[in-house]
Protein backbone atom coordinates (compact mmCIF):
# COMPACT_ATOMS: atom_id res chain seq x y z
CA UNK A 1 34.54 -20.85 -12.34
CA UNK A 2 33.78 -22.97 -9.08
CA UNK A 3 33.40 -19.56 -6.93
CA UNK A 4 31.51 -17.93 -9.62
CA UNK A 5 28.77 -20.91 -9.76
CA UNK A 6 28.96 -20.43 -5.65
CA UNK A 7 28.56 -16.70 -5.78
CA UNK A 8 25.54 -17.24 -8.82
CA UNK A 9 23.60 -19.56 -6.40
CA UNK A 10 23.78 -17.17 -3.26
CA UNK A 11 23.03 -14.00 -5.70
CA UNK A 12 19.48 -15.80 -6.08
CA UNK A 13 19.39 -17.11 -2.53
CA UNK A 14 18.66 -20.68 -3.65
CA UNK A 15 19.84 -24.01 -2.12
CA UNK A 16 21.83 -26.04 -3.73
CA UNK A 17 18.58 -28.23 -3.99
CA UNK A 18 16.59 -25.50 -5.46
CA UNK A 19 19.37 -24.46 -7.83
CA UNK A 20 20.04 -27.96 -9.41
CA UNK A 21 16.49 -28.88 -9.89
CA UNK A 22 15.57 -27.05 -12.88
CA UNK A 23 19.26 -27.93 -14.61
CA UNK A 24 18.07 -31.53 -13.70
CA UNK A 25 20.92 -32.59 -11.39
CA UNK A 26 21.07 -33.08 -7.57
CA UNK A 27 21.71 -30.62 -4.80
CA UNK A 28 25.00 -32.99 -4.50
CA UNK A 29 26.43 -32.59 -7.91
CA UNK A 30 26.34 -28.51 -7.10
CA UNK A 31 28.37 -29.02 -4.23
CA UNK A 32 30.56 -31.13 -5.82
CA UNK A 33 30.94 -28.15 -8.84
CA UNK A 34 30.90 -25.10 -6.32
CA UNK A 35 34.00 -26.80 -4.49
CA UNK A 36 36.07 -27.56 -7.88
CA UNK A 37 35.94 -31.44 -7.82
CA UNK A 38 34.11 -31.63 -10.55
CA UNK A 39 34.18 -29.52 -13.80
CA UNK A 40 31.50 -27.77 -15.42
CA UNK A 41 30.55 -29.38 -18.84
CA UNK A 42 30.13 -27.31 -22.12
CA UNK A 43 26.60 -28.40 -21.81
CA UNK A 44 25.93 -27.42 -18.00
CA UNK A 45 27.54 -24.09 -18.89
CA UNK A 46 25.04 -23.11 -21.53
CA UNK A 47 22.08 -24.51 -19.30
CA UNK A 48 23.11 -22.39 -16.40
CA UNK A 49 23.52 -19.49 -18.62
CA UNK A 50 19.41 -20.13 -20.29
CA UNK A 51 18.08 -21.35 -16.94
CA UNK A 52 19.21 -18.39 -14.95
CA UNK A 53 19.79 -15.45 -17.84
CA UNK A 54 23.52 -15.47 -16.96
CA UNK A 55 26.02 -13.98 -19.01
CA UNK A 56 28.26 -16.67 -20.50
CA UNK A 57 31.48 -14.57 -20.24
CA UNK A 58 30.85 -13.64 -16.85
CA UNK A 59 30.25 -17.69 -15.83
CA UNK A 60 33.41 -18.94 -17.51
CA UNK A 61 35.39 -15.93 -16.09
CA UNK A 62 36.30 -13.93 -19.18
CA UNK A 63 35.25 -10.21 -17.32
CA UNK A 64 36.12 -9.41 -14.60
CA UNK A 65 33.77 -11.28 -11.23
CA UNK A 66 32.13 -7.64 -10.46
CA UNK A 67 30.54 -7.34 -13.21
CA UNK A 68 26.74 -7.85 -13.78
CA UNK A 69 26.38 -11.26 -14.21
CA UNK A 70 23.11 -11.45 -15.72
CA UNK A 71 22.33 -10.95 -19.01
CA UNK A 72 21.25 -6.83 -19.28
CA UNK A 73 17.58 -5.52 -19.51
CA UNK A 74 19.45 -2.31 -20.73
CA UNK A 75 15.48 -0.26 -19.74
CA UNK A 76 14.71 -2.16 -16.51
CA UNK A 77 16.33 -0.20 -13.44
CA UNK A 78 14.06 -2.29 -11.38
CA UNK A 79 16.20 -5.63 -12.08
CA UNK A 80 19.10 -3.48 -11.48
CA UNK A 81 17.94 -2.10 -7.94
CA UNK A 82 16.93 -5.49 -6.89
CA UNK A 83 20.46 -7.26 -8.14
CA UNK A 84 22.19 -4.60 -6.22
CA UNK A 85 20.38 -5.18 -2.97
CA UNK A 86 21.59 -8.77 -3.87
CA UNK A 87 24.56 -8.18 -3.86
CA UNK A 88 24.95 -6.40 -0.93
CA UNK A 89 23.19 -9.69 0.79
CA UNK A 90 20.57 -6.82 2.26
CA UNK A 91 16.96 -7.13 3.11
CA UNK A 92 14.80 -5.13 1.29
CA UNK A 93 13.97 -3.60 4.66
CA UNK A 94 18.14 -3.21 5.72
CA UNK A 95 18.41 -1.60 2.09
CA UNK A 96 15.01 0.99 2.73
CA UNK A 97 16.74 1.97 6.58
CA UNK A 98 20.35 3.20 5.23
CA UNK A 99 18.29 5.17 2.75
CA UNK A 100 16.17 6.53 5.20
CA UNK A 101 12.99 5.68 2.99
CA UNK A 102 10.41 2.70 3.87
CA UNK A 103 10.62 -0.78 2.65
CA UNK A 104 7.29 -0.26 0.44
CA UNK A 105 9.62 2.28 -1.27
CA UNK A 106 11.99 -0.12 -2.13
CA UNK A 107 9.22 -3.34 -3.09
CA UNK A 108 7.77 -0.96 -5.28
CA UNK A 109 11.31 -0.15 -7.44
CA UNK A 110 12.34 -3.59 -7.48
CA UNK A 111 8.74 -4.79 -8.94
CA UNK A 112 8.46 -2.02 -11.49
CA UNK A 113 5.45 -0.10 -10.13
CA UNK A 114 7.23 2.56 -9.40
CA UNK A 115 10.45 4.31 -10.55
CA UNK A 116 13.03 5.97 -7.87
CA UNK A 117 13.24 9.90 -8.04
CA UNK A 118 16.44 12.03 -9.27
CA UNK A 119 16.90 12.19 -5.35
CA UNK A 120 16.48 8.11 -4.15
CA UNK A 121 18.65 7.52 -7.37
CA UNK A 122 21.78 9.96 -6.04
CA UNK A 123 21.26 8.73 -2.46
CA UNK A 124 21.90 5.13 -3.57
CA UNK A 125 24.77 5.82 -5.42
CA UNK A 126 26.31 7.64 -2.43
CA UNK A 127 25.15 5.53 -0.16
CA UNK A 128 26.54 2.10 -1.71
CA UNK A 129 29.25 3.72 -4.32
CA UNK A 130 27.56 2.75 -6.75
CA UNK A 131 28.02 3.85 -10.57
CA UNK A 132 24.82 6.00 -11.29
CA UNK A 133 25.36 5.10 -15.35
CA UNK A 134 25.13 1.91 -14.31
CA UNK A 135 22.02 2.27 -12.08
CA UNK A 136 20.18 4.45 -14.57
CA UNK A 137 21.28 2.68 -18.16
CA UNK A 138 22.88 -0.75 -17.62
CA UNK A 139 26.14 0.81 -18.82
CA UNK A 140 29.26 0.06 -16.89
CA UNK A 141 30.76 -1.28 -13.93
CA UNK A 142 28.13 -1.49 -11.27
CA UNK A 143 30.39 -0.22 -8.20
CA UNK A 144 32.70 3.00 -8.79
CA UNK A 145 36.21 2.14 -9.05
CA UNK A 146 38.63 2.13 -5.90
CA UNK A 147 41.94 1.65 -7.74
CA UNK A 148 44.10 -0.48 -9.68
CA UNK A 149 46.06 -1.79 -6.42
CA UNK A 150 42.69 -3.00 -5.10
CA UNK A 151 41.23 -4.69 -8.34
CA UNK A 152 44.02 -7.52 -8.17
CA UNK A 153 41.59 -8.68 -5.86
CA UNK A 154 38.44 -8.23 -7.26
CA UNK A 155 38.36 -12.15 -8.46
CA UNK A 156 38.68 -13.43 -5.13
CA UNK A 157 35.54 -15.21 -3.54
CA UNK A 158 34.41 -12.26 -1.38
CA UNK A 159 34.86 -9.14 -3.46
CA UNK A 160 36.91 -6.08 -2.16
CA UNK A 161 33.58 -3.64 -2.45
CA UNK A 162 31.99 -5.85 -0.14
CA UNK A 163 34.67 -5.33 2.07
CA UNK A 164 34.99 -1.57 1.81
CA UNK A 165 30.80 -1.27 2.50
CA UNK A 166 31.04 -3.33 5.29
CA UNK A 167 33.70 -0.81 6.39
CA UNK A 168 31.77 2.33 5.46
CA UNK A 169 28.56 0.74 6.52
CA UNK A 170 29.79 0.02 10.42
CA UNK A 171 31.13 3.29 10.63
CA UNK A 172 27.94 5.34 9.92
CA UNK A 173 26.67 2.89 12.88
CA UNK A 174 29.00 5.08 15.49
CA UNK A 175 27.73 7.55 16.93
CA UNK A 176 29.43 11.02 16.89
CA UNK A 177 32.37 10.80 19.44
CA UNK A 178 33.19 6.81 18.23
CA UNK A 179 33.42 8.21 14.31
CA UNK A 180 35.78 11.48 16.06
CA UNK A 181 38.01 8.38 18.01
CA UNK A 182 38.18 6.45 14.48
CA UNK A 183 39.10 9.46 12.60
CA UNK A 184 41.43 11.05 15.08
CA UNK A 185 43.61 7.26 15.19
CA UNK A 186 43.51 7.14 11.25
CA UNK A 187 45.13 10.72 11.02
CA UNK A 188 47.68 9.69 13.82
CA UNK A 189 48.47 6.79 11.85
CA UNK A 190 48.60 8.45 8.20
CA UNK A 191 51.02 10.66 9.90
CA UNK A 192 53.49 8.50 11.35
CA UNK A 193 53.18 6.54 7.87
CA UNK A 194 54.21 10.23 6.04
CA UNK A 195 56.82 11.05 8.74
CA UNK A 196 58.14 7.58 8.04
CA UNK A 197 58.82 7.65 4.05
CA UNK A 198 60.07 11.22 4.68
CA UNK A 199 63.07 9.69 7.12
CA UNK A 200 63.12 6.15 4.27
């Protein structure tokens, strides 16, 4: 529950100050939770949970860490754009450039004012592998799934999707000739690994 309360706070990039104040408790006493040597009272639980519209089962770790942790606004894709760039820990600027679109663009969505096209909504998904259902209704797992081997994981402090974007993301950095060097020593490798359980 520690990491979740730890991975809560940076979600809605406030100190440990900011995020104790309105729970009525020192910047201190949140350290002291996020780091597991103290335990989170009944009581702090369900303040936590009103304070910052968190989903109780989420918070005490009965779903699984990535889902939405906040309490669903099942019509508002704006909250949902916004949590996502959250999530990825990306500017609103850093989101707007891997979309290709300007940062107004992406104020706009996240405010309400203005709601992303058929086309913006696709090229998020794609872009960040993320669930359109989820995007568009509030309904599901907000990342698409990348296997049961990998989802042993998904409870551990950093999730495994941040992981894989960080992956995907540096490699649409390269240029041309890096991504044909990558993908030329991943094929070498996937076939010394096949050669290799053919000889096992």
């Amino acid at each position: 529950m520690n990491t979740r309360l730890h991975h809560l706070r940076k979600l809605l990039k406030l100190s440990q100050e900011d995020f104790g104040k309105p729970l009525g408790v020192t910047g201190a006493s949140i350290s002291r939770l996020e780091n597991g040597t103290r335990n989170l009272t009944k009581q702090m639980i369900l303040a936590i949970c009103r304070e910052y519209n968190v989903r109780q089962e989420w918070l005490c770790g009965e779903i699984e860490y990535n889902n939405y942790p906040f309490i669903k606004s099942e019509n508002n894709m704006n909250e949902r754009i916004k949590f996502l760039r959250m999530s990825l820990d990306l500017t609103q600027q850093e989101f707007a450039d891997k979309l290709s679109i300007k940062r107004g663009a992406i104020a706009n969505y996240e405010i309400g004012r203005n709601q992303p096209i058929d086309a913006v909504i696709s090229l998020m998904c794609k872009t960040y592998n993320v669930n359109e259902t989820w995007l568009r209704d509030g309904k599901g797992e907000m990342f698409l799934p990348i296997g049961d081997e990998v989802s042993l994981l998904s409870d551990v402090s950093i999730p495994i999707h941040d992981l894989i974007l960080d992956i995907v993301t540096s490699f649409n950095e390269l240029d041309d000739n890096e991504k044909t060097v990558i993908c030329d020593y991943v094929s070498t490798v996937a076939e010394k690994i096949a050669k290799r359980k053919k000889e096992d």
